[in-house]
PDB file of N, CA and C in Angstrom:
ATOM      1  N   UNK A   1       2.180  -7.239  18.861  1.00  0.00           N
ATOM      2  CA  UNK A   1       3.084  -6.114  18.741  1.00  0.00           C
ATOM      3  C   UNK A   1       2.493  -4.941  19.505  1.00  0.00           C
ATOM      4  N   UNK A   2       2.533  -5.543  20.590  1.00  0.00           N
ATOM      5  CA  UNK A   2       1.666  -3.947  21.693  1.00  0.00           C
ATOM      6  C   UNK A   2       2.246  -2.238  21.412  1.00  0.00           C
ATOM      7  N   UNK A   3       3.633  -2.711  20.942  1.00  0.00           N
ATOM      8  CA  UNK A   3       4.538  -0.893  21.044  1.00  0.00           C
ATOM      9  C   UNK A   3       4.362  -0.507  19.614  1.00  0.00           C
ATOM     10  N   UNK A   4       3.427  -1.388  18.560  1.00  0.00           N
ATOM     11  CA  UNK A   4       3.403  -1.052  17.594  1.00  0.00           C
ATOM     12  C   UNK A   4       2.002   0.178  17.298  1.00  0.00           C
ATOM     13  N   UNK A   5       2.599   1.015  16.299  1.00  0.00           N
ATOM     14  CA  UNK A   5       1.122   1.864  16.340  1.00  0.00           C
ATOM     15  C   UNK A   5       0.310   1.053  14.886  1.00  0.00           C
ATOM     16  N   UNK A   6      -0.821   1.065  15.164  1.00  0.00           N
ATOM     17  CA  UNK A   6      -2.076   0.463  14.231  1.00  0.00           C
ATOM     18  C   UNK A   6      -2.118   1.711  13.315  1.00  0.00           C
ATOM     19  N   UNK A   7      -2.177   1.267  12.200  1.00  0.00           N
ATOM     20  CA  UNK A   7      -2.024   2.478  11.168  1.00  0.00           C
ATOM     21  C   UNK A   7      -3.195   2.159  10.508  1.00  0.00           C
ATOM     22  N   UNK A   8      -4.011   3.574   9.911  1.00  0.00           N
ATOM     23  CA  UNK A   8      -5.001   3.217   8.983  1.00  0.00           C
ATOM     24  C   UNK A   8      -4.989   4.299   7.845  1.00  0.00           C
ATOM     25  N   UNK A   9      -5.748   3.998   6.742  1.00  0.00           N
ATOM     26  CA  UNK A   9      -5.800   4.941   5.834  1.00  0.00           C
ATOM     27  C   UNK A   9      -6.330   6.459   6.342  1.00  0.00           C
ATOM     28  N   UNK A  10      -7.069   6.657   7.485  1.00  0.00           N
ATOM     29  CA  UNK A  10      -6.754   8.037   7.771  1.00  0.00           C
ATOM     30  C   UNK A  10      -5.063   8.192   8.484  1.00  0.00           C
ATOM     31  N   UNK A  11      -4.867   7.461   9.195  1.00  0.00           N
ATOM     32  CA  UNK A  11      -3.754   8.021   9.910  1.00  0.00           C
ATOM     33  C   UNK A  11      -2.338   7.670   9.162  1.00  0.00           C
ATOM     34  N   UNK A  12      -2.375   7.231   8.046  1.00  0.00           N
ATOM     35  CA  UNK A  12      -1.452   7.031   7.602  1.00  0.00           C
ATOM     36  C   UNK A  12      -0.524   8.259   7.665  1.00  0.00           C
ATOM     37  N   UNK A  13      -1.209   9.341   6.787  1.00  0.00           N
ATOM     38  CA  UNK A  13      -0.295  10.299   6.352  1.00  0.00           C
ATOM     39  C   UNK A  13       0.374  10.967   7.529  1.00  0.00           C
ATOM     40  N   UNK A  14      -0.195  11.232   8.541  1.00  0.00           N
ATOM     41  CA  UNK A  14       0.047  12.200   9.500  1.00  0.00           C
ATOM     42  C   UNK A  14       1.335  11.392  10.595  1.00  0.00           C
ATOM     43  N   UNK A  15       0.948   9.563  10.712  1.00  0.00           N
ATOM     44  CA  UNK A  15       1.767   8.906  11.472  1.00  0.00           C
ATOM     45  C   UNK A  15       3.082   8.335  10.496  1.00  0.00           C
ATOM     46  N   UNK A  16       3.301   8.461   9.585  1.00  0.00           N
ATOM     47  CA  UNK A  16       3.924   7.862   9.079  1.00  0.00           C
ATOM     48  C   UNK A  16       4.913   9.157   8.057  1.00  0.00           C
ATOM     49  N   UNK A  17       3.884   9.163   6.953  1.00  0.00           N
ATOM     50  CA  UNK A  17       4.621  10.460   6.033  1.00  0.00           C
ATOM     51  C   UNK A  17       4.605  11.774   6.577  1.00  0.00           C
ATOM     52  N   UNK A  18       4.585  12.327   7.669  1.00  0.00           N
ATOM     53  CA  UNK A  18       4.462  13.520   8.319  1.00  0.00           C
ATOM     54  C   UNK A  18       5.933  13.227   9.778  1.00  0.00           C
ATOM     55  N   UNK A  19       5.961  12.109   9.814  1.00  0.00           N
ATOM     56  CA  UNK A  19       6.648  11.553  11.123  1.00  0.00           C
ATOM     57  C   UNK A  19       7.939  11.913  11.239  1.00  0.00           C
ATOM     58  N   UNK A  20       8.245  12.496  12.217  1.00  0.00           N
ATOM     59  CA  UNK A  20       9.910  13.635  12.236  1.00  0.00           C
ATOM     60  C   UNK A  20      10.920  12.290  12.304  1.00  0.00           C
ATOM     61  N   UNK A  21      10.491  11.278  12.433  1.00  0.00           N
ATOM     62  CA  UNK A  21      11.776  10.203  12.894  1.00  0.00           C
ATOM     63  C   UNK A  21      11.253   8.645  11.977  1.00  0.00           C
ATOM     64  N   UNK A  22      12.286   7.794  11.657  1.00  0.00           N
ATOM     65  CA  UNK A  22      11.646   6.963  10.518  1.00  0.00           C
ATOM     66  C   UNK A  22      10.542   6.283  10.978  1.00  0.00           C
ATOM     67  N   UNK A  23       9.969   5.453   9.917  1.00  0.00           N
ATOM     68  CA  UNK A  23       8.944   4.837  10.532  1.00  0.00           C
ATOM     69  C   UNK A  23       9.218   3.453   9.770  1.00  0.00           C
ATOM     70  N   UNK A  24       9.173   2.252  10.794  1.00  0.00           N
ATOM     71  CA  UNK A  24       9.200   0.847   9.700  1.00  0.00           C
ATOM     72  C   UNK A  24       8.138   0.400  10.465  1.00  0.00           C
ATOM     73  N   UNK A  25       7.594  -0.082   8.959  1.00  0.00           N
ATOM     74  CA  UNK A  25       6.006  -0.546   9.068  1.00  0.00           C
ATOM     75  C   UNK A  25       5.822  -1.734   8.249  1.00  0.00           C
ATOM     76  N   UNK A  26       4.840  -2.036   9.150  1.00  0.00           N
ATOM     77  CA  UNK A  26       4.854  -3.972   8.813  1.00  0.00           C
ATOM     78  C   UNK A  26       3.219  -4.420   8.185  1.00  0.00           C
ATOM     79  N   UNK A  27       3.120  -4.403   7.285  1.00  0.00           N
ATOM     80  CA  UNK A  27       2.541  -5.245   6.310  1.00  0.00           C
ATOM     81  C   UNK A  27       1.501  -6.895   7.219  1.00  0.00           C
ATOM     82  N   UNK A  28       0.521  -6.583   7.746  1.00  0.00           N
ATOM     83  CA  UNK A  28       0.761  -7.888   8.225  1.00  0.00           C
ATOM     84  C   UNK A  28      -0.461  -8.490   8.412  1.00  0.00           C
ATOM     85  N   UNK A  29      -0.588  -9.542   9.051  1.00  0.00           N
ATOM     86  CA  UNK A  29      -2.359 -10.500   8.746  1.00  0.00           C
ATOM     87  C   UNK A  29      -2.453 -11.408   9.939  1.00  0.00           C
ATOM     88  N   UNK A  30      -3.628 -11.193  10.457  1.00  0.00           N
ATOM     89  CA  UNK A  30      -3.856 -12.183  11.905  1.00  0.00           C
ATOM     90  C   UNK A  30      -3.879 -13.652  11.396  1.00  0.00           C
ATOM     91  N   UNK A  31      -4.092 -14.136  10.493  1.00  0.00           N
ATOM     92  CA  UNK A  31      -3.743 -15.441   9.620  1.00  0.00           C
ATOM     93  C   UNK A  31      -2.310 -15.634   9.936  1.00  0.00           C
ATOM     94  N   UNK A  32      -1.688 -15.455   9.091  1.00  0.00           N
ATOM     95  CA  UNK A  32       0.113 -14.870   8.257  1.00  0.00           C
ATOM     96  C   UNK A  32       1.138 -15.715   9.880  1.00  0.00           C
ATOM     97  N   UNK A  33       1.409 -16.598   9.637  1.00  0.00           N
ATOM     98  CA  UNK A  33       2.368 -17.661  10.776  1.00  0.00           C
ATOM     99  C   UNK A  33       3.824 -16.635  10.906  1.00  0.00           C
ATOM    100  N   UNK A  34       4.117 -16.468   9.809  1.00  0.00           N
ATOM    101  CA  UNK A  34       5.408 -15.463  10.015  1.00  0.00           C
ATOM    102  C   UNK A  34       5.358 -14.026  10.446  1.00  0.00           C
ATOM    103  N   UNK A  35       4.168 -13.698  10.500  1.00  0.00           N
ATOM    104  CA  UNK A  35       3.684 -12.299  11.082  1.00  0.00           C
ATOM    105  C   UNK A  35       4.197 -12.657  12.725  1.00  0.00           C
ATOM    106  N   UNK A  36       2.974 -13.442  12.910  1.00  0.00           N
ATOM    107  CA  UNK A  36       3.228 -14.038  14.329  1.00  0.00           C
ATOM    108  C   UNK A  36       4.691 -13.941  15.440  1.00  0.00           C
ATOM    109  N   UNK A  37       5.530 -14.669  14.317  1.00  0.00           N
ATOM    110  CA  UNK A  37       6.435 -15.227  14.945  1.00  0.00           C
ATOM    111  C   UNK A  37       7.618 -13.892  15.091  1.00  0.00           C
ATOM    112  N   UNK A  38       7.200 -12.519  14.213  1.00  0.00           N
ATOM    113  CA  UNK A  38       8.483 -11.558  13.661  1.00  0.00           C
ATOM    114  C   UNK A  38       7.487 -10.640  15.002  1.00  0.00           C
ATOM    115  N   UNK A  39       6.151 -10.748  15.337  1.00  0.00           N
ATOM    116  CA  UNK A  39       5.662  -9.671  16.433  1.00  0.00           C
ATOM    117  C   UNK A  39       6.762  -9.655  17.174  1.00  0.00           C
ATOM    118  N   UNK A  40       7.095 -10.485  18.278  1.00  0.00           N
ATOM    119  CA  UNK A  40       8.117 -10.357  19.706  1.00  0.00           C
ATOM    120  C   UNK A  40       9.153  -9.726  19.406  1.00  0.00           C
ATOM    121  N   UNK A  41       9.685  -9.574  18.261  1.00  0.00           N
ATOM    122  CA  UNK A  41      10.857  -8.934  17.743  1.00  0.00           C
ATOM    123  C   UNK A  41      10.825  -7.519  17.727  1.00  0.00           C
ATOM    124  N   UNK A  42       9.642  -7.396  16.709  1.00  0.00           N
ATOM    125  CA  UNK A  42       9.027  -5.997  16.384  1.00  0.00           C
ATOM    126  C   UNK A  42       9.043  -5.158  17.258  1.00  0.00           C
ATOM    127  N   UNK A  43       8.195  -5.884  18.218  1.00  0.00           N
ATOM    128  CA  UNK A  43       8.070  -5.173  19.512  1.00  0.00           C
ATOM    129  C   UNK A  43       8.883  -4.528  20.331  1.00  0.00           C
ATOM    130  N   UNK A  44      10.279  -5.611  20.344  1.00  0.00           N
ATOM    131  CA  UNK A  44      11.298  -5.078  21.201  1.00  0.00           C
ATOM    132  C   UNK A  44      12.083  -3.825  20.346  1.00  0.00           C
ATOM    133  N   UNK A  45      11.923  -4.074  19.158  1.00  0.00           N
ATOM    134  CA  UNK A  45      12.905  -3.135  18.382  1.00  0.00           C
ATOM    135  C   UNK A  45      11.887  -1.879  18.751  1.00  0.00           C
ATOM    136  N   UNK A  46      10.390  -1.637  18.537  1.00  0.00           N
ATOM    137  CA  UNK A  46       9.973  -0.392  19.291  1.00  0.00           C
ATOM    138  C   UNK A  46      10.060  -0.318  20.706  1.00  0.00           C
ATOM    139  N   UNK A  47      10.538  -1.149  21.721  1.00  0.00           N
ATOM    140  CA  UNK A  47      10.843  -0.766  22.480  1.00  0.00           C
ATOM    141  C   UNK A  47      12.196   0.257  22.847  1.00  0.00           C
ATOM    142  N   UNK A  48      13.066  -0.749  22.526  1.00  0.00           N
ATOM    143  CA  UNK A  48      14.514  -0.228  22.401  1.00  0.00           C
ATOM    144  C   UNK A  48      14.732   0.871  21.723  1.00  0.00           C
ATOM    145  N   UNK A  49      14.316   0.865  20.120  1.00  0.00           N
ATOM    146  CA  UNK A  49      14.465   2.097  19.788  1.00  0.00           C
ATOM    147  C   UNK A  49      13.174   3.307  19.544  1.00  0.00           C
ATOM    148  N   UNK A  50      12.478   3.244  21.032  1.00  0.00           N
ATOM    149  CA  UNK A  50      11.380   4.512  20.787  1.00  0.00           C
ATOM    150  C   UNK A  50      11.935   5.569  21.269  1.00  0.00           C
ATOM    151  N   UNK A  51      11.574   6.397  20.199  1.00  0.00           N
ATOM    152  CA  UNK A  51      12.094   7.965  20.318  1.00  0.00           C
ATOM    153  C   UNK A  51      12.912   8.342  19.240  1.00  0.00           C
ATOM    154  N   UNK A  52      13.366   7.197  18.389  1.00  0.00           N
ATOM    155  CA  UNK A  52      14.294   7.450  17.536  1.00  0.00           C
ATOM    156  C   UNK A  52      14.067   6.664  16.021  1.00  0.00           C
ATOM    157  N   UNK A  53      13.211   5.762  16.148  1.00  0.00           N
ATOM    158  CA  UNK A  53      12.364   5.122  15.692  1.00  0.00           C
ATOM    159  C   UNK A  53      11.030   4.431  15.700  1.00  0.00           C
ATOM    160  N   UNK A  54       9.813   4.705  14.714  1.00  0.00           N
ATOM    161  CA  UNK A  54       8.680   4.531  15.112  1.00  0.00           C
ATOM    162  C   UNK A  54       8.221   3.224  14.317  1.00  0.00           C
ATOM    163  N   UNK A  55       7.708   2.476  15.295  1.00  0.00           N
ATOM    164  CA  UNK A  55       7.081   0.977  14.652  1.00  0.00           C
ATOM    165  C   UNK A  55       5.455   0.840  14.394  1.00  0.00           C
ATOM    166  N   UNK A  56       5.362   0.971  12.915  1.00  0.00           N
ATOM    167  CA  UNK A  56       3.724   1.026  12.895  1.00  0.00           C
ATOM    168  C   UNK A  56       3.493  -0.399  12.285  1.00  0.00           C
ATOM    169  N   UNK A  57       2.252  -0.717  12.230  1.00  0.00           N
ATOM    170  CA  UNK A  57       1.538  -2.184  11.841  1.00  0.00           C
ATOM    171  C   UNK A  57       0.477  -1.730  10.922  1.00  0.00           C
ATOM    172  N   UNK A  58      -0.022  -2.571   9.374  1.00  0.00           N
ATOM    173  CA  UNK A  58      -1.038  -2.060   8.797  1.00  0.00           C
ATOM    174  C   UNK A  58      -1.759  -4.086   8.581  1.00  0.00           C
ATOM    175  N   UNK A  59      -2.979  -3.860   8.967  1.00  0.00           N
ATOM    176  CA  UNK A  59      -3.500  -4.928   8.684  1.00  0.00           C
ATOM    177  C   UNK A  59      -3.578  -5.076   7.137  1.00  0.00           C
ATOM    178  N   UNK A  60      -3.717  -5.598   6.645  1.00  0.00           N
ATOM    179  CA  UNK A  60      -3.957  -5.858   5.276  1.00  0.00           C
ATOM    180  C   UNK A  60      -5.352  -6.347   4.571  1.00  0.00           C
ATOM    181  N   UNK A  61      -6.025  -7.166   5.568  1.00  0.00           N
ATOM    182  CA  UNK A  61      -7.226  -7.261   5.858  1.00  0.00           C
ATOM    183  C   UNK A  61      -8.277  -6.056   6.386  1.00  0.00           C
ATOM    184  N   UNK A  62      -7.784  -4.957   7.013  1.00  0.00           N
ATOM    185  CA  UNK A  62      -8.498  -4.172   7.376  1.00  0.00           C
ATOM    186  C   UNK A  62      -8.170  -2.754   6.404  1.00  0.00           C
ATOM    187  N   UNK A  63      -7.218  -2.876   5.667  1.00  0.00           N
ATOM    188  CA  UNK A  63      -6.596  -1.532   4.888  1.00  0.00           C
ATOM    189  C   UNK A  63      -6.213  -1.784   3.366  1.00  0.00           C
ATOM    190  N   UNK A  64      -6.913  -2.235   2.756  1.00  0.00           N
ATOM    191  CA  UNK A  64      -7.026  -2.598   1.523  1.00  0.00           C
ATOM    192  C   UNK A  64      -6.253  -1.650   0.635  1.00  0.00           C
ATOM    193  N   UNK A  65      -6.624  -0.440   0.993  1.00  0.00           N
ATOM    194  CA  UNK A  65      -6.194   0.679   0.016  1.00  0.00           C
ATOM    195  C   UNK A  65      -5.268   0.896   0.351  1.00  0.00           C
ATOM    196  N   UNK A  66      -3.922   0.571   1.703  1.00  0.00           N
ATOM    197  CA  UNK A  66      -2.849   0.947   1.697  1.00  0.00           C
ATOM    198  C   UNK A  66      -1.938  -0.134   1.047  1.00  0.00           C
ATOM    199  N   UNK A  67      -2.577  -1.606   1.298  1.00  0.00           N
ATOM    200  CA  UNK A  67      -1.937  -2.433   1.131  1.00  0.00           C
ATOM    201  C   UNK A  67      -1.730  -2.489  -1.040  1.00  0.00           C
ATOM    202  N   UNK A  68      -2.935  -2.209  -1.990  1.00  0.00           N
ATOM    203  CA  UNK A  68      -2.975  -1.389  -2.874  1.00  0.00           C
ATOM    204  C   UNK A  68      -1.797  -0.545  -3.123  1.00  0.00           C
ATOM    205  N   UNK A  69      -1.733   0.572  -2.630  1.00  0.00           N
ATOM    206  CA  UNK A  69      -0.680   1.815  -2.399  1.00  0.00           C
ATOM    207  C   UNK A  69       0.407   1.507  -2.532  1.00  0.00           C
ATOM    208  N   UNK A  70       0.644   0.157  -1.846  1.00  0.00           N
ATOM    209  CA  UNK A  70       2.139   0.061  -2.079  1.00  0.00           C
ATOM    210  C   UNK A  70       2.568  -1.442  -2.615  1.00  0.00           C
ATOM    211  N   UNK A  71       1.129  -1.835  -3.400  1.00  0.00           N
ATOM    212  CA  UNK A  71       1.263  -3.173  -4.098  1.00  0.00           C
ATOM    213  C   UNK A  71       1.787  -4.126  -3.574  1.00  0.00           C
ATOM    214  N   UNK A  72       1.337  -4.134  -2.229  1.00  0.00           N
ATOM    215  CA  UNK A  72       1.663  -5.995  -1.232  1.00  0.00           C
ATOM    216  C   UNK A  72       1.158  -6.806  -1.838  1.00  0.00           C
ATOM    217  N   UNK A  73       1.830  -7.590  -2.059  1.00  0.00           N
ATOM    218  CA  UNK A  73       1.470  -9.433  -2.787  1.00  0.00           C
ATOM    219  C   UNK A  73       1.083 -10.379  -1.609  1.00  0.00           C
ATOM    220  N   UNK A  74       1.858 -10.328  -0.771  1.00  0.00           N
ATOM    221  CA  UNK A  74       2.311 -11.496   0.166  1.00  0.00           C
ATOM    222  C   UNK A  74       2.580 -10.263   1.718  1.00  0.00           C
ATOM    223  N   UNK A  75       2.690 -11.199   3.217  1.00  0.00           N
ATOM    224  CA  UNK A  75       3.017 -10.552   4.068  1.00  0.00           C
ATOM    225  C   UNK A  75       4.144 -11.615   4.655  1.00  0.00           C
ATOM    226  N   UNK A  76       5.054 -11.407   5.877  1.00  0.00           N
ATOM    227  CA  UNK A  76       4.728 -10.009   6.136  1.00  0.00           C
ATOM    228  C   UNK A  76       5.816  -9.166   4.967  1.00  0.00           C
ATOM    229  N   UNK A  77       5.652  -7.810   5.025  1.00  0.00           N
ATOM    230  CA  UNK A  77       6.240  -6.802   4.472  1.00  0.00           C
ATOM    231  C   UNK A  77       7.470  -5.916   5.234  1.00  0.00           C
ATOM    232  N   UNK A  78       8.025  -5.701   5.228  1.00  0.00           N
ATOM    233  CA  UNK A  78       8.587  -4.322   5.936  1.00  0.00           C
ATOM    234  C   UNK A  78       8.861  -3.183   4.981  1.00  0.00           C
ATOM    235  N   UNK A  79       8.118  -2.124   5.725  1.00  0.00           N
ATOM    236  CA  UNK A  79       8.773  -0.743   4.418  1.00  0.00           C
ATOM    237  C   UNK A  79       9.109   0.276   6.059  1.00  0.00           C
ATOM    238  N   UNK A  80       9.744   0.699   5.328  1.00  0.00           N
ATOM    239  CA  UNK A  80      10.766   1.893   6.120  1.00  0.00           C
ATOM    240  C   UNK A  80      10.893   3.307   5.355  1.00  0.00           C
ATOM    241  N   UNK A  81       9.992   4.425   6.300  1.00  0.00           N
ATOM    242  CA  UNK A  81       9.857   5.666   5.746  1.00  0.00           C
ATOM    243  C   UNK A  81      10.804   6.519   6.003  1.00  0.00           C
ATOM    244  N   UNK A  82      11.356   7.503   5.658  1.00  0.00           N
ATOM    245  CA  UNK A  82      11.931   8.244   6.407  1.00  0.00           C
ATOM    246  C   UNK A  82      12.035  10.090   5.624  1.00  0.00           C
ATOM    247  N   UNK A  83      11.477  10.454   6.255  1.00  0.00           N
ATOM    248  CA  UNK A  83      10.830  12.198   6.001  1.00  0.00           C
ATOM    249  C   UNK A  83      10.117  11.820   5.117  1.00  0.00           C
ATOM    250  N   UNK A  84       8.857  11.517   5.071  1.00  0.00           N
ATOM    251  CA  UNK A  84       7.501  11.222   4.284  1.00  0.00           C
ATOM    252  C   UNK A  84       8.169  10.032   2.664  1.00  0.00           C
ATOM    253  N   UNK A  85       9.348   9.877   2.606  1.00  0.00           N
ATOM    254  CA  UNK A  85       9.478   8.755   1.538  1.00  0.00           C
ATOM    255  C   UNK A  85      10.049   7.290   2.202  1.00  0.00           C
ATOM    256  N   UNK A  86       9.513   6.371   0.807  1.00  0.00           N
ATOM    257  CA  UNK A  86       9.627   5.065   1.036  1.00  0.00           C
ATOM    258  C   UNK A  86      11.154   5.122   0.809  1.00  0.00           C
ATOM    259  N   UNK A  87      12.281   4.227   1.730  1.00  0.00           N
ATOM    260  CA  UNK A  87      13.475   3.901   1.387  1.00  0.00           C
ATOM    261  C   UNK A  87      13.782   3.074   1.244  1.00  0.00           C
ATOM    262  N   UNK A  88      13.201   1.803   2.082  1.00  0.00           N
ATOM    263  CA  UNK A  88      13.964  -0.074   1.804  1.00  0.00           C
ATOM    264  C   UNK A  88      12.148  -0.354   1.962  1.00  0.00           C
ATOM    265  N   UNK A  89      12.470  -1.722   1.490  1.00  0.00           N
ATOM    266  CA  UNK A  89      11.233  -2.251   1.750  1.00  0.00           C
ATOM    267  C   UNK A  89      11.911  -4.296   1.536  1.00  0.00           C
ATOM    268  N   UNK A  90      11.272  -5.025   2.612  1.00  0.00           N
ATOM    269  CA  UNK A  90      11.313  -6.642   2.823  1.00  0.00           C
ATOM    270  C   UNK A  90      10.893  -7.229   3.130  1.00  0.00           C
ATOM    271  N   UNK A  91      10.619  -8.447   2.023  1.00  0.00           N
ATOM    272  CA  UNK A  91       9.750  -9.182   2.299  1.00  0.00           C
ATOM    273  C   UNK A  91       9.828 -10.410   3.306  1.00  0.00           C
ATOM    274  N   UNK A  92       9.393 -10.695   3.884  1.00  0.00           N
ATOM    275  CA  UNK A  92       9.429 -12.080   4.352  1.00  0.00           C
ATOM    276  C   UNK A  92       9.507 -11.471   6.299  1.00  0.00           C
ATOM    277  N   UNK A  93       9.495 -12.924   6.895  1.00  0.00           N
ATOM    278  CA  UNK A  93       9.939 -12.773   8.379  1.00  0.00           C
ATOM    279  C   UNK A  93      11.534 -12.721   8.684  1.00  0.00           C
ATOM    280  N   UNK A  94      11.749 -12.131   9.372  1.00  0.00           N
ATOM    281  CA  UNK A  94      13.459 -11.545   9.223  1.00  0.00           C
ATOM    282  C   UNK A  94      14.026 -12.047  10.918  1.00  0.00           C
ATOM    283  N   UNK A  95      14.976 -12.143  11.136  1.00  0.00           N
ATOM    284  CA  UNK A  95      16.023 -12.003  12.540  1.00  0.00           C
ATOM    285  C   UNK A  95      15.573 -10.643  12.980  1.00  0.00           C
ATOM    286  N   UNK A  96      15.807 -10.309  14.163  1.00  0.00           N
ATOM    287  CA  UNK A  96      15.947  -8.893  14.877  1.00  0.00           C
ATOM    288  C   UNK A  96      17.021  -8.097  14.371  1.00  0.00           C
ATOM    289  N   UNK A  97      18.569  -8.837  13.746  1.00  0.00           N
ATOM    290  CA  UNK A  97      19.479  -8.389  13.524  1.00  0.00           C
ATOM    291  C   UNK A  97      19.103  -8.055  12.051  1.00  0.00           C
ATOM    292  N   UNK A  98      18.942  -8.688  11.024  1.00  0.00           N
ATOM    293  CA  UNK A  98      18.631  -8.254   9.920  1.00  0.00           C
ATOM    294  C   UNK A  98      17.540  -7.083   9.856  1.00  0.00           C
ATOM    295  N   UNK A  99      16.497  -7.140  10.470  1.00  0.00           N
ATOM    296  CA  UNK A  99      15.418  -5.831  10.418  1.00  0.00           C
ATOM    297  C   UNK A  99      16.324  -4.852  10.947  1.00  0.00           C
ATOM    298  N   UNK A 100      17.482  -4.685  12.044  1.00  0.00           N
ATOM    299  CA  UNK A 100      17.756  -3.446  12.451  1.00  0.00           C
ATOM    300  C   UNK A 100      18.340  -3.222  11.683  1.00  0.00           C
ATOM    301  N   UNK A 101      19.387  -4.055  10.756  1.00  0.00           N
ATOM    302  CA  UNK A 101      19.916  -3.401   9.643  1.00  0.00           C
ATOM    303  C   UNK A 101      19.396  -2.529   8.690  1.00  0.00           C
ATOM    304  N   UNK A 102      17.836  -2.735   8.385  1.00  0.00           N
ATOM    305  CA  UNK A 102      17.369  -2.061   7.323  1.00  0.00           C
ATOM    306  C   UNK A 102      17.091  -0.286   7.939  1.00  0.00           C
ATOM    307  N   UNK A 103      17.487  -0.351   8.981  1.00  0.00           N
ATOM    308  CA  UNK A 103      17.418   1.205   9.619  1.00  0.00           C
ATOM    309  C   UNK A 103      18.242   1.603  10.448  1.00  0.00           C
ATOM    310  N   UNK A 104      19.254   1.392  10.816  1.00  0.00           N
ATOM    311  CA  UNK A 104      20.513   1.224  11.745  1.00  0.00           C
ATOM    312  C   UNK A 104      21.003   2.970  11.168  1.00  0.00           C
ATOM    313  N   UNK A 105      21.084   2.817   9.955  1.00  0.00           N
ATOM    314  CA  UNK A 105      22.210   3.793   9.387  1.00  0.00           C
ATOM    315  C   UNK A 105      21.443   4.570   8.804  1.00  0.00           C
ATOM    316  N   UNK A 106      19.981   5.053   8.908  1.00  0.00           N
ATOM    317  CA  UNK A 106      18.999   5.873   8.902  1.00  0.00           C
ATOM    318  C   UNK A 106      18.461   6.891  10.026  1.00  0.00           C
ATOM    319  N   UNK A 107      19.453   6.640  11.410  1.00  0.00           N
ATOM    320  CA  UNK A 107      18.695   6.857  12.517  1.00  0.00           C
ATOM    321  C   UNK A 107      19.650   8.321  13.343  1.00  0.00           C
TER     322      UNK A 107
END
């Protein structure tokens, strides 16, 4: 997910809950087969929609305390911020069409 931004417990607040435009952020694990397979997607959706939407990535392995924060069980995740609050959040690997749904009418 190259267009994705790497989020960490410092930068959380400032990239995410501070962020003038939504942010859907992905829950995810260099293990995790469905991580894998939802990157190429991810990617394009921050392509297509940068500027109007921001695509961040949180390892789960490397961010314990966010993954904590928002009580991940399983990956991947999707949560979707928008003006510093949580609004949807989904589990599993999704279509391109179903993830844009979860922010289409947020934007």
């Amino acid at each position: 997910m190259s267009n994705g931004i790497a989020i960490t417990k410092s930068t959380f607040e400032a990239e995410v809950l501070q962020s003038p435009i939504p942010v859907l952020v992905e829950f995810w694990a260099t293990w995790c087969g469905p991580c894998k397979m939802m990157a190429p997607v991810l990617d394009a959706i921050a392509t297509e929609y940068a500027g109007t939407l921001k695509v961040a990535k949180i390892n789960v392995d490397e961010e314990p305390h966010l993954v904590e924060r928002h009580g991940i069980a399983s990956v991947p995740v999707l949560v979707l911020y928008k003006q510093g609050e949580l609004v949807r959040q989904k589990s599993g690997s999704h279509t391109k069409a179903v993830i844009e749904n979860l922010f289409k009418d947020l934007l």
